[in-house]
C-alpha atoms as a PDB file:
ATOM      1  CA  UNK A   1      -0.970  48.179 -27.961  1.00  0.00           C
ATOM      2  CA  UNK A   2      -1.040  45.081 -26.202  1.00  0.00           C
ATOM      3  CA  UNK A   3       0.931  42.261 -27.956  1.00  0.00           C
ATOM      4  CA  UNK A   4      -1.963  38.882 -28.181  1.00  0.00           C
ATOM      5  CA  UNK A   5      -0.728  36.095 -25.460  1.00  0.00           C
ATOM      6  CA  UNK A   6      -0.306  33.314 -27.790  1.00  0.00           C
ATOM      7  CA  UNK A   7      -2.669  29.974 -27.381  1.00  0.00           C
ATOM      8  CA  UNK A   8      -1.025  27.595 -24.317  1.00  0.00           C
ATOM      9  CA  UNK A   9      -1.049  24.318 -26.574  1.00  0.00           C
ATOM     10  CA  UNK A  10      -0.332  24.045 -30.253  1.00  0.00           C
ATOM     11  CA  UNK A  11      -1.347  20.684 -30.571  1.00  0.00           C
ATOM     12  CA  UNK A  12      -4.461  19.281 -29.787  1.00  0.00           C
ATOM     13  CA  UNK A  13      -5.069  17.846 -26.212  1.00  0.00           C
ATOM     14  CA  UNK A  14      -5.220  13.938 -26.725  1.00  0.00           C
ATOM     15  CA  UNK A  15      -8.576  13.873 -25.097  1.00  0.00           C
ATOM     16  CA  UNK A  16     -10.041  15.858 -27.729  1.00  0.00           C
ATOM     17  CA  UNK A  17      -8.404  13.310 -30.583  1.00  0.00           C
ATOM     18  CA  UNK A  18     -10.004  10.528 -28.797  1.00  0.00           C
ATOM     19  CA  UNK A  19     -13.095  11.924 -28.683  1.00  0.00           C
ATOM     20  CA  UNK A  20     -13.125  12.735 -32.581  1.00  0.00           C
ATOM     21  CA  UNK A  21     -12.095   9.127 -33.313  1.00  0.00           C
ATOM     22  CA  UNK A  22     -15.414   8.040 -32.001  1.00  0.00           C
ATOM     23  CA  UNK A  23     -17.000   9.303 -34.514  1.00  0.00           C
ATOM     24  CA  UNK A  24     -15.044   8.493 -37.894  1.00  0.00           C
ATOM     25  CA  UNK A  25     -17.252   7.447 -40.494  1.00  0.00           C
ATOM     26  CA  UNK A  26     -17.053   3.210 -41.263  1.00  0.00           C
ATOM     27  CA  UNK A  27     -14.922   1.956 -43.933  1.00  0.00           C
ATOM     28  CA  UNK A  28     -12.146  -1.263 -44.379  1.00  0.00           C
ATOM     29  CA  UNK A  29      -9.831   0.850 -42.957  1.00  0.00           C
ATOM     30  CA  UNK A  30     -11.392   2.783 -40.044  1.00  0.00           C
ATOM     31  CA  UNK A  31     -12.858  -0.610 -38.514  1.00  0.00           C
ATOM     32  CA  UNK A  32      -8.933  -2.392 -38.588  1.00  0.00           C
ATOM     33  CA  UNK A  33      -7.448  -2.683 -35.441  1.00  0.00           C
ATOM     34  CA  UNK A  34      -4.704  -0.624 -36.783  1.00  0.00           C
ATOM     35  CA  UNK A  35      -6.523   2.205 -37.181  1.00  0.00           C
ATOM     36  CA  UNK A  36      -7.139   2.617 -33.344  1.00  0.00           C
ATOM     37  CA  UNK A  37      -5.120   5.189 -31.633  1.00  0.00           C
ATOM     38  CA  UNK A  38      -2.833   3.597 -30.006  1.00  0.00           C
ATOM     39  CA  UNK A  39      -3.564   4.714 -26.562  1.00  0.00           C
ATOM     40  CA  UNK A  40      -7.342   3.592 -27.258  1.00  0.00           C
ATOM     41  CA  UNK A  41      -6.062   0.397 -28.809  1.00  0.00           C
ATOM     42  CA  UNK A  42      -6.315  -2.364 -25.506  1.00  0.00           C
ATOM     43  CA  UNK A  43      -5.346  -4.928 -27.781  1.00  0.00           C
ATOM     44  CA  UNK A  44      -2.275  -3.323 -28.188  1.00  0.00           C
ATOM     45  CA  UNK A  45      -2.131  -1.890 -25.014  1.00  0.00           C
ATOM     46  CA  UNK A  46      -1.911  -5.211 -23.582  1.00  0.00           C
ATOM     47  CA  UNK A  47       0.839  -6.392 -26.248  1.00  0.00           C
ATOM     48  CA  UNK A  48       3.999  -8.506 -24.120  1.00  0.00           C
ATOM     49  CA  UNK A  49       6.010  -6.031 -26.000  1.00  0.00           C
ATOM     50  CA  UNK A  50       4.135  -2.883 -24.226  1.00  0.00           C
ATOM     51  CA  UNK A  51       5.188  -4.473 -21.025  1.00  0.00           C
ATOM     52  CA  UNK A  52       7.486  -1.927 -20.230  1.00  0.00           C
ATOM     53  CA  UNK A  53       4.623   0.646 -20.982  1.00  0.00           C
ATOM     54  CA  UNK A  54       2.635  -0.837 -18.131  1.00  0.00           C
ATOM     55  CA  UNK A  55       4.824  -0.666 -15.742  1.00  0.00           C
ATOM     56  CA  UNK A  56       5.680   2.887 -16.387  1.00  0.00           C
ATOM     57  CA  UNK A  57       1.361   3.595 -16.334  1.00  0.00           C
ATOM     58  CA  UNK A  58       1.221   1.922 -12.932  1.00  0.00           C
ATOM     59  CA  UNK A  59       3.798   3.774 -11.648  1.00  0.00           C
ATOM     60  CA  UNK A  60       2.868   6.775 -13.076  1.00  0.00           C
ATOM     61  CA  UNK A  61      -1.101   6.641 -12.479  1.00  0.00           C
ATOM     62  CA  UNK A  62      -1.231   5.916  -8.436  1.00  0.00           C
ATOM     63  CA  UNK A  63       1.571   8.742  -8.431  1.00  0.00           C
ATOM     64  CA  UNK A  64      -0.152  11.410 -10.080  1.00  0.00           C
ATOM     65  CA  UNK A  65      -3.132  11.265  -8.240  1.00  0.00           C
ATOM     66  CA  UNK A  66      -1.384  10.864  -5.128  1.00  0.00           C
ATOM     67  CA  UNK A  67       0.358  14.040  -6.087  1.00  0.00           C
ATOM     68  CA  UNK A  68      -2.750  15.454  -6.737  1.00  0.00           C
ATOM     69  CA  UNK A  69      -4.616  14.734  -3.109  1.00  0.00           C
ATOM     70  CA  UNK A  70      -1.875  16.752  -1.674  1.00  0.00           C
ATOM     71  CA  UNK A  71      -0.781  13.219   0.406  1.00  0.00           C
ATOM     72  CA  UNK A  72       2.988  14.217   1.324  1.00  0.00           C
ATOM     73  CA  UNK A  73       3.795  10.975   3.429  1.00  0.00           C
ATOM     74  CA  UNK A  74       1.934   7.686   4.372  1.00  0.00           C
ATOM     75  CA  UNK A  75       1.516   5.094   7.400  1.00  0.00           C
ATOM     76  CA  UNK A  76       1.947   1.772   6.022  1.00  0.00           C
ATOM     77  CA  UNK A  77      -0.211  -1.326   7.165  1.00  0.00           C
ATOM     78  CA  UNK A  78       0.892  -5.129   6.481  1.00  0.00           C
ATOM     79  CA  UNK A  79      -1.234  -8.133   7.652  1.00  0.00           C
ATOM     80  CA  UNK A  80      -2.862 -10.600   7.017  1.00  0.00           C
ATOM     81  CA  UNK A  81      -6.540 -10.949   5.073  1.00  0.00           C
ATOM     82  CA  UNK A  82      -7.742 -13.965   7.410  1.00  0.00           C
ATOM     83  CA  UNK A  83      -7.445 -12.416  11.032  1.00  0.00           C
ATOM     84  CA  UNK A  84     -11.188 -11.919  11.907  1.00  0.00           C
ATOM     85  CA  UNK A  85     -12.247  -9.064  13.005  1.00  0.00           C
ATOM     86  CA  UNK A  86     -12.970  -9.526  17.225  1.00  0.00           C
ATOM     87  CA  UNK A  87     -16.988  -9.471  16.798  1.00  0.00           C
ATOM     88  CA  UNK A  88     -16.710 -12.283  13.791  1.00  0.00           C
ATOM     89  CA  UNK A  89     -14.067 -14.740  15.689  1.00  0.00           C
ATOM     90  CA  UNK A  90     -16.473 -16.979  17.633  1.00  0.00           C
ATOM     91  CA  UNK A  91     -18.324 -17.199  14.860  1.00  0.00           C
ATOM     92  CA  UNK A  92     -14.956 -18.721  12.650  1.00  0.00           C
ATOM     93  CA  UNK A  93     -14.111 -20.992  15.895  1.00  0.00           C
ATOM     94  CA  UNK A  94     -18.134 -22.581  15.878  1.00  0.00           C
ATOM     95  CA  UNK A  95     -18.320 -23.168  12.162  1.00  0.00           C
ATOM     96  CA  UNK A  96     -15.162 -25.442  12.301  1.00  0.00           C
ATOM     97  CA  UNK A  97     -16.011 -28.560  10.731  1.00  0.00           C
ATOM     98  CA  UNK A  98     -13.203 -31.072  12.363  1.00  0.00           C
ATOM     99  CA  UNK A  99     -10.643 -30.525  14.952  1.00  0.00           C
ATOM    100  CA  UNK A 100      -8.143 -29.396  12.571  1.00  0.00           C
ATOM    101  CA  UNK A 101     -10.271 -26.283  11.148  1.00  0.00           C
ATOM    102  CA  UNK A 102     -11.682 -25.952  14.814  1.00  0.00           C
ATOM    103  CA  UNK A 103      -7.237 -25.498  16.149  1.00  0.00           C
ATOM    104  CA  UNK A 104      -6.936 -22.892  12.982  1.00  0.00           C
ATOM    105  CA  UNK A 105     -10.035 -21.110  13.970  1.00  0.00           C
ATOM    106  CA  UNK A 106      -8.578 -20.763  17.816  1.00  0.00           C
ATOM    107  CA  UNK A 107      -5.503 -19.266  16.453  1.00  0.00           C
ATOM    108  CA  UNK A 108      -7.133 -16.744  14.142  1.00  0.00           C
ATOM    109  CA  UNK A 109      -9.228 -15.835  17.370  1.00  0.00           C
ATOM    110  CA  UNK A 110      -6.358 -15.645  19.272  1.00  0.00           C
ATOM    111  CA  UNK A 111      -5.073 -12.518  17.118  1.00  0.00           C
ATOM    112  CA  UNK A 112      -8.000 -11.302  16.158  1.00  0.00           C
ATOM    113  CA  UNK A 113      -7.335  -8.454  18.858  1.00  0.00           C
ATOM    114  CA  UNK A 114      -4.757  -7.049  16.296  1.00  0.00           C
ATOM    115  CA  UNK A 115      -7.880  -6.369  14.142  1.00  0.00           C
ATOM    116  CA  UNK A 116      -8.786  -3.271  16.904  1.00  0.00           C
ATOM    117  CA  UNK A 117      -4.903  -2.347  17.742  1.00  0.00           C
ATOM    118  CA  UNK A 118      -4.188  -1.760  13.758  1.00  0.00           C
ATOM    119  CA  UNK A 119      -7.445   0.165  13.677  1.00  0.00           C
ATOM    120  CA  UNK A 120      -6.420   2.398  16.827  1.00  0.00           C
ATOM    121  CA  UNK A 121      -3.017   3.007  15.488  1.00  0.00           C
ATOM    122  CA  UNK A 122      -4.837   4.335  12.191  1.00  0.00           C
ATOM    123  CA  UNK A 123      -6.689   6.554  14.440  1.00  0.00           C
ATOM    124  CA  UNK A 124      -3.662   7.824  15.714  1.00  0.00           C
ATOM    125  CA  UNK A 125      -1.497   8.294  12.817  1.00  0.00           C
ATOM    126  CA  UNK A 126      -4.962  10.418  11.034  1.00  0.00           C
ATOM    127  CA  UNK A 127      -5.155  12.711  13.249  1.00  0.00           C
ATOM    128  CA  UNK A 128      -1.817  14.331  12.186  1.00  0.00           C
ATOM    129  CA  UNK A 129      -2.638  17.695  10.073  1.00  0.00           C
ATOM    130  CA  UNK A 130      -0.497  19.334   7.241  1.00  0.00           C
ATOM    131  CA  UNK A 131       2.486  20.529   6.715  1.00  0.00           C
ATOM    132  CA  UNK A 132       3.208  24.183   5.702  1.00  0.00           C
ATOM    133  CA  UNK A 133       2.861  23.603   2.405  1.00  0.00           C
ATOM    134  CA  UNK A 134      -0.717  21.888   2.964  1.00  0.00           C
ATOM    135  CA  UNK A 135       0.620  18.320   2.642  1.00  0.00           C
ATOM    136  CA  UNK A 136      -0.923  15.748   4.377  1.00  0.00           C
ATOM    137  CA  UNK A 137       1.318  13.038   6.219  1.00  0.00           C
ATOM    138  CA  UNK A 138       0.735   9.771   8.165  1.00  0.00           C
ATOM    139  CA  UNK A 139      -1.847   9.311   5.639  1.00  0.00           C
ATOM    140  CA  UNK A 140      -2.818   5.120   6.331  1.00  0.00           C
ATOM    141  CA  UNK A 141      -1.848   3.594   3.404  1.00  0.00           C
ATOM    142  CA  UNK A 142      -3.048  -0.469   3.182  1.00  0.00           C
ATOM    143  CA  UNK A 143      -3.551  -3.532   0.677  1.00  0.00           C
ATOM    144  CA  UNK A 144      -6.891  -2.674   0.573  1.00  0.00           C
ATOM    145  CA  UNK A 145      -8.411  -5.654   1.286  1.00  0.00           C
ATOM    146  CA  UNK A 146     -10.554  -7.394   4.356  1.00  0.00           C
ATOM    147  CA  UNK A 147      -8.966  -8.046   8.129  1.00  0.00           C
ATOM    148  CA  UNK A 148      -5.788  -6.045   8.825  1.00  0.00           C
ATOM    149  CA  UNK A 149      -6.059  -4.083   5.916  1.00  0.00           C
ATOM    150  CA  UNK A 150      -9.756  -2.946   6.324  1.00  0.00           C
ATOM    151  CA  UNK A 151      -8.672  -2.621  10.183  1.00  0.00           C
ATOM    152  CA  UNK A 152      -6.445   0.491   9.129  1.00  0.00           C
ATOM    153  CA  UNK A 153      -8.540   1.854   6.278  1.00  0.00           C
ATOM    154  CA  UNK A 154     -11.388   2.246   8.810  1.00  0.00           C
ATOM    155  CA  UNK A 155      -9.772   3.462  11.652  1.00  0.00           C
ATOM    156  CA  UNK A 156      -8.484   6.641   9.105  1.00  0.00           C
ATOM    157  CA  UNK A 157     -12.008   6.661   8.228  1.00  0.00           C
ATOM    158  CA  UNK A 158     -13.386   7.177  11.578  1.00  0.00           C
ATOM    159  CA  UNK A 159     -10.518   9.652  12.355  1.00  0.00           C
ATOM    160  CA  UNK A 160     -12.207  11.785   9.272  1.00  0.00           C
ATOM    161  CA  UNK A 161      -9.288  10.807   7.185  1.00  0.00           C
ATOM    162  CA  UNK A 162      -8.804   9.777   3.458  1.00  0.00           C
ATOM    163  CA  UNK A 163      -7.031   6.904   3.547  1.00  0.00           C
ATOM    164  CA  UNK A 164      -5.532   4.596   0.393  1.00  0.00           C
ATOM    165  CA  UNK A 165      -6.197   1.243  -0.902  1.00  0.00           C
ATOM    166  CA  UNK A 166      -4.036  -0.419  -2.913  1.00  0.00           C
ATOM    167  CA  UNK A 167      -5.468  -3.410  -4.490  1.00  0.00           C
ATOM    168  CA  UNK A 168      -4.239  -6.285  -6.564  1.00  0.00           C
ATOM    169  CA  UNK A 169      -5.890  -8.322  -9.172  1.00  0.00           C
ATOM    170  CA  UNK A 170      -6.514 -11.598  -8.125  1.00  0.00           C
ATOM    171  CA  UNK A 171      -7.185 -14.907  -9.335  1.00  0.00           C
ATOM    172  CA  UNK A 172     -10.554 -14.862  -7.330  1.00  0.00           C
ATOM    173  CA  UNK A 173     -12.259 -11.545  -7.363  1.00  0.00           C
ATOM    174  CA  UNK A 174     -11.021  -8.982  -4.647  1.00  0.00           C
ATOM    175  CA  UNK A 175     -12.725  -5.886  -3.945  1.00  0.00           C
ATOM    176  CA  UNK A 176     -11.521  -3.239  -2.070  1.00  0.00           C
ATOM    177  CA  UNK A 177     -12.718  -2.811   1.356  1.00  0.00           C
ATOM    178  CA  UNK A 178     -15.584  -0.244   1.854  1.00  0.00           C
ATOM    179  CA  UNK A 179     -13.466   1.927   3.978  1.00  0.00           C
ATOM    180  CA  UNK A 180     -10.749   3.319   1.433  1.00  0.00           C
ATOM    181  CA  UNK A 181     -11.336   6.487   0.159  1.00  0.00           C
ATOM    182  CA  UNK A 182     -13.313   5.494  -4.004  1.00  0.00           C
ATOM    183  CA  UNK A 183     -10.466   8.468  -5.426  1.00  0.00           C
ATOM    184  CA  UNK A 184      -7.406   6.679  -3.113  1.00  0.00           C
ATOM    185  CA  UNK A 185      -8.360   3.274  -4.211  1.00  0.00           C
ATOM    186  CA  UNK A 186      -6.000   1.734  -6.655  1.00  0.00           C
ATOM    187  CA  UNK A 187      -5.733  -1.502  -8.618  1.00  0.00           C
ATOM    188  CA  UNK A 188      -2.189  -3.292  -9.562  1.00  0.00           C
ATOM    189  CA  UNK A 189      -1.432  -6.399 -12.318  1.00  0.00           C
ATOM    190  CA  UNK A 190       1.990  -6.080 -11.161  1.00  0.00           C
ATOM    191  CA  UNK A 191       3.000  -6.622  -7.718  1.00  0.00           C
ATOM    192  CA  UNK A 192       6.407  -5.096  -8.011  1.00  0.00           C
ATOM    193  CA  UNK A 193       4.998  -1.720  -9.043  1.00  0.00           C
ATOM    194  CA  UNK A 194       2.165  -2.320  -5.818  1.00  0.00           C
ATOM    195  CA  UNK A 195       5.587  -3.033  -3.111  1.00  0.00           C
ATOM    196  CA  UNK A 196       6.914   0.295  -4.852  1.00  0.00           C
ATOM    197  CA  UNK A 197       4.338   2.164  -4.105  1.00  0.00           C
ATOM    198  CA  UNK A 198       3.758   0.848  -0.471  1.00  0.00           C
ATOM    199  CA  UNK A 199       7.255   2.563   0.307  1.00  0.00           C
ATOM    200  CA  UNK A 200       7.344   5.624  -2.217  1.00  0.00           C
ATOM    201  CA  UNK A 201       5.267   7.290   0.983  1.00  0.00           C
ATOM    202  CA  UNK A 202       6.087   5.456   3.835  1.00  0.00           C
ATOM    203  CA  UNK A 203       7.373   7.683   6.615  1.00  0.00           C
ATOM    204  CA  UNK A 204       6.439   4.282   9.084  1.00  0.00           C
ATOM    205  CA  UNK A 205       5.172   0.751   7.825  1.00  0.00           C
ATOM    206  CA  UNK A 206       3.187  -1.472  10.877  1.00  0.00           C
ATOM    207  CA  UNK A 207       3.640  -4.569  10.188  1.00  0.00           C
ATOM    208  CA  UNK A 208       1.181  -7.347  11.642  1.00  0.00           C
ATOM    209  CA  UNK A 209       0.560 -11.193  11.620  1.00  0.00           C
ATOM    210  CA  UNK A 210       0.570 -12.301   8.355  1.00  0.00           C
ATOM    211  CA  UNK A 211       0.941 -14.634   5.431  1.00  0.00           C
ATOM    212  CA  UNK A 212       3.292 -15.130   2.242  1.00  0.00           C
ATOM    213  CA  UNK A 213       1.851 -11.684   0.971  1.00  0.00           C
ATOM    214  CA  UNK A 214       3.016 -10.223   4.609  1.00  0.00           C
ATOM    215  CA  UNK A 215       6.468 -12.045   4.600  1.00  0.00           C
ATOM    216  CA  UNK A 216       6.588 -10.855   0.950  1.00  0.00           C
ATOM    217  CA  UNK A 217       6.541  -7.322   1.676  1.00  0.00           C
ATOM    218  CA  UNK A 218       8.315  -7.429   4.962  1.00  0.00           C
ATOM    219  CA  UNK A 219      11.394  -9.195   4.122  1.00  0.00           C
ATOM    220  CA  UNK A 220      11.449  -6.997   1.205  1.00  0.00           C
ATOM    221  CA  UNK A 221      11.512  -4.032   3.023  1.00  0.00           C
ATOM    222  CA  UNK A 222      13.615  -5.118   5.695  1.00  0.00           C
ATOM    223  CA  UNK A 223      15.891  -5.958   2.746  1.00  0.00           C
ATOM    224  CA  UNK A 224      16.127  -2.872   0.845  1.00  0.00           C
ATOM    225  CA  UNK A 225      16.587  -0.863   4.482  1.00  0.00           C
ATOM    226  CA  UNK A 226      19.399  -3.080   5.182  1.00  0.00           C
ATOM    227  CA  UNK A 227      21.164  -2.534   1.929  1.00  0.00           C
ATOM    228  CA  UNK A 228      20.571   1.015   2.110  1.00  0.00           C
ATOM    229  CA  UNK A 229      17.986   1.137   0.009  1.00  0.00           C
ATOM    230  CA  UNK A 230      15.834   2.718   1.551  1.00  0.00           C
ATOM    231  CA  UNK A 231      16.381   5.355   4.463  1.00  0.00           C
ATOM    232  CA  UNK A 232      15.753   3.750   7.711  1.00  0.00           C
ATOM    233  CA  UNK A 233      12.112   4.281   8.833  1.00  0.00           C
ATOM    234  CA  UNK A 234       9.966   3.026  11.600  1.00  0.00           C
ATOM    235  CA  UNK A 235       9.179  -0.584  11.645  1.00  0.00           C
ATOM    236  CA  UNK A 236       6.600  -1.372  13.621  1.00  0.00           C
ATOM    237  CA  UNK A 237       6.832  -5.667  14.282  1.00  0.00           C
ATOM    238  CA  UNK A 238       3.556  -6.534  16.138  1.00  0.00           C
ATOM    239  CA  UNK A 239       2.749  -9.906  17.612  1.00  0.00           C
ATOM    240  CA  UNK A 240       6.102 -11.100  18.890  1.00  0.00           C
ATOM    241  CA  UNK A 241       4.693 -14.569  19.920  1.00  0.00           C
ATOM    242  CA  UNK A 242       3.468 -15.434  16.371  1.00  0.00           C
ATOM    243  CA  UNK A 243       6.668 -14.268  14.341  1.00  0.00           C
ATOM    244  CA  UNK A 244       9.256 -16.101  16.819  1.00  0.00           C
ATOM    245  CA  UNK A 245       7.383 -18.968  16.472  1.00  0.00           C
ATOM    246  CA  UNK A 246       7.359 -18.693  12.024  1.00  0.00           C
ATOM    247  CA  UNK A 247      10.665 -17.258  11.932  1.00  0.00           C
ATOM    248  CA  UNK A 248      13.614 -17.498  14.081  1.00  0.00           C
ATOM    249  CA  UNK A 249      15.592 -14.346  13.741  1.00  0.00           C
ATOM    250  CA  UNK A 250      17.905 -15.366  16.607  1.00  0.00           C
ATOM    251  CA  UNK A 251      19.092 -18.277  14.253  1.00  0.00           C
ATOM    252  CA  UNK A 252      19.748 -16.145  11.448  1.00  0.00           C
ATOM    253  CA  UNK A 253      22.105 -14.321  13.535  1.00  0.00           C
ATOM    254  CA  UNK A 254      23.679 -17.478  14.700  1.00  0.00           C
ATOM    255  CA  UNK A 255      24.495 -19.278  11.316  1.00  0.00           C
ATOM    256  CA  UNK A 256      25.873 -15.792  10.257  1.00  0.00           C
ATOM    257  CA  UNK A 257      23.823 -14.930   7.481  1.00  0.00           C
ATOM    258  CA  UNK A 258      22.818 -11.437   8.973  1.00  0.00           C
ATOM    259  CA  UNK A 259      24.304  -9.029  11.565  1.00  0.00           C
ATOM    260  CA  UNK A 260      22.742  -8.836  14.958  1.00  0.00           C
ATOM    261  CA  UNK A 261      22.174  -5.144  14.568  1.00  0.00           C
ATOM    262  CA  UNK A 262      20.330  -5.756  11.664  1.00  0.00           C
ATOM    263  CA  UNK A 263      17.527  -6.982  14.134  1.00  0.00           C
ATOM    264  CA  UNK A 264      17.388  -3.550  14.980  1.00  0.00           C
ATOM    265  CA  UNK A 265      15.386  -2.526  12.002  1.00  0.00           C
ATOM    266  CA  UNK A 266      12.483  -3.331  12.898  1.00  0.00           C
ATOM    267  CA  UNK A 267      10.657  -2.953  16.836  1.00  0.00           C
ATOM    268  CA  UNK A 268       8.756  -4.672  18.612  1.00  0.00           C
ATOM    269  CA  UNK A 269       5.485  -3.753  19.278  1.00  0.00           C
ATOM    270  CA  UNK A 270       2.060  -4.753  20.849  1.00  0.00           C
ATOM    271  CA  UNK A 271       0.069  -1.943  21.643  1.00  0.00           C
ATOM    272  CA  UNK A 272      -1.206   1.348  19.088  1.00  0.00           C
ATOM    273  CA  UNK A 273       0.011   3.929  21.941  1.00  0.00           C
ATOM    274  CA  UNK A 274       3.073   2.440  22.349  1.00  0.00           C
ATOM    275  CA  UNK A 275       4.070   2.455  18.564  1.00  0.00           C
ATOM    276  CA  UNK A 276       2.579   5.485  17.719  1.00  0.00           C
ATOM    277  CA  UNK A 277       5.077   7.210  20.884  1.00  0.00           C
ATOM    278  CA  UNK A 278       7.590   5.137  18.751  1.00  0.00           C
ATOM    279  CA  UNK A 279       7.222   6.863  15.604  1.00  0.00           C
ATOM    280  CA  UNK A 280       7.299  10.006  17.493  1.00  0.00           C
ATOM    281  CA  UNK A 281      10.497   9.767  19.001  1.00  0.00           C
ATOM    282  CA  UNK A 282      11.897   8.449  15.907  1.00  0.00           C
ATOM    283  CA  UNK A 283      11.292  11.490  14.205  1.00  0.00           C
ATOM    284  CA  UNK A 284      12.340  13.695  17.090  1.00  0.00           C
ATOM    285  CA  UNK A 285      15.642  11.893  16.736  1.00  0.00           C
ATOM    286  CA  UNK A 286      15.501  11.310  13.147  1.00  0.00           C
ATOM    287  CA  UNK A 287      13.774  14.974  11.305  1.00  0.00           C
ATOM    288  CA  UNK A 288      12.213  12.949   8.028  1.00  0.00           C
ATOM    289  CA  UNK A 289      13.607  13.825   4.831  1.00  0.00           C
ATOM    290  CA  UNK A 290      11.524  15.315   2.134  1.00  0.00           C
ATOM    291  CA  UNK A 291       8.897  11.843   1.115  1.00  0.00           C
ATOM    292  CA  UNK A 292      10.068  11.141  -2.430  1.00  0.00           C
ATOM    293  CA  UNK A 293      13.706  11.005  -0.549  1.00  0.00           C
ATOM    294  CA  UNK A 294      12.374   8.416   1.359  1.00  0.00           C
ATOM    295  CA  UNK A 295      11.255   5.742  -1.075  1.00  0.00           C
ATOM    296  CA  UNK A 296      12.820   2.818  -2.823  1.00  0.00           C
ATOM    297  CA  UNK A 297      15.891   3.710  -5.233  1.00  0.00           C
ATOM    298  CA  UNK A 298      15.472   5.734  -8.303  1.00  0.00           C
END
């Protein structure tokens, strides 16, 4: 006779729970606060004390589902949300209101060819199939947002790729570009927890003209490579004219506060071909380690 296989779960899921609180019939104590479940409760949920809670949800969440989509390794995109895209620069330049604007809006313009190199590199890095075990890598990973960002997360797109969106909340209201995949696109309160999962992935990072949210993220992960980190990795530096005119790296290396071969972290780059051949021989030098070998320290 054949023994019963015993139920899976003992307990109740806690979606069923949630659903049955719904409907609990109204009394003083039902319609306290306290009362709530405490993962229905937002009011608690959103408790200074539960602090530590969130951070471990938006690590957790993004990972999951990441997990779940089979995405094994990503291609990282930094850059700035004000470079134009090429067809939209004249249009910035004419609608300058005084010769300071009109200088801004020339320089914008000027890089606004980065918009179509970060969307052929995406291009590039989609068209990379799975591994063996069905994982997908190269998978273009960006902020999410307009310029740069959208520049990558459409280029993926028209390569027939998913591609990932990881959006921040924002004083004034961001929304996602409409070229990350809807079940890829994310949304952060913390932007530690966002910078982690930039790298978790990253098997290369591009890194374009930017801002303080671009210096942000590159310094940081130019940091974290140079203290080990994080394994080194592809680091793709385009527009050489732009960052030796913000930052002087040379300098750095002259007062002593870094090594000259720590300039040799990151590689210069101009062109999608050229970086993408980059990435290549990296990795034919360099076999990647397993992904979640590859990310920030546990």
């Amino acid at each position: 006779m054949t023994e019963p296989v015993p139920p899976k779960r003992i307990f109740p899921e806690a979606k069923v729970d949630a659903k049955a609180a719904r409907h609990v019939p109204s009394s003083p104590q039902t319609e306290s606060g306290a009362y709530k479940l405490a993962f229905q409760d937002n009011e608690f949920l959103l408790r200074e004390d539960l602090r530590p809670v969130r951070f471990q949800l938006e690590l957790l969440k993004p990972e999951l589902l990441m997990n779940e989509a089979g995405i094994g390794s990503t291609f990282v995109f930094y850059g700035s949300a004000r470079i134009p895209e090429p067809s939209m620069a004249d249009a910035l330049v004419a609608g300058a209101t005084d010769d300071r604007q009109r200088a801004v809006a020339e320089r914008l313009k000027a890089k606004s060819h980065y918009y179509e190199v970060a969307r052929e590199l995406a291009v590039l890095a989609s068209n990379c199939g799975c591994d063996e075990e069905g994982l997908r890598h190269f998978v273009v990973c960006s902020g999410g947002g307009p310029s740069i960002m959208e520049a990558a997360n459409r280029g993926a797109i028209e390569a027939g790729a998913e591609t990932i969106g990881l959006n921040i909340v924002l004083p004034h209201e961001q929304l996602p570009n409409r070229y990350v995949t809807p079940d890829l696109s994310f949304q952060f309160h913390y932007f530690a927890l966002r910078k982690m999962h930039f790298l978790l992935r990253a098997r290369a990072v591009a890194v374009f003209p930017g801002g303080f949210g671009t210096f942000d993220e590159f310094f940081e992960l130019l940091t974290l490579i140079q203290t080990g980190k994080v394994r080194p990795l592809p680091v793709l530096l385009f527009g050489r004219e732009f960052w030796t005119r913000v930052v002087d790296f040379e300098a750095l290396v002259d007062e002593g506060v870094i090594a000259p071969h720590d300039l040799e972290i990151f590689h210069w780059c101009e062109d999608a071909q050229s970086a993408w051949d980059f990435v290549q021989r990296f990795y034919e030098e360099h076999p990647a380690p397993a992904p979640e070998q590859n990310g920030p320290a546990k």
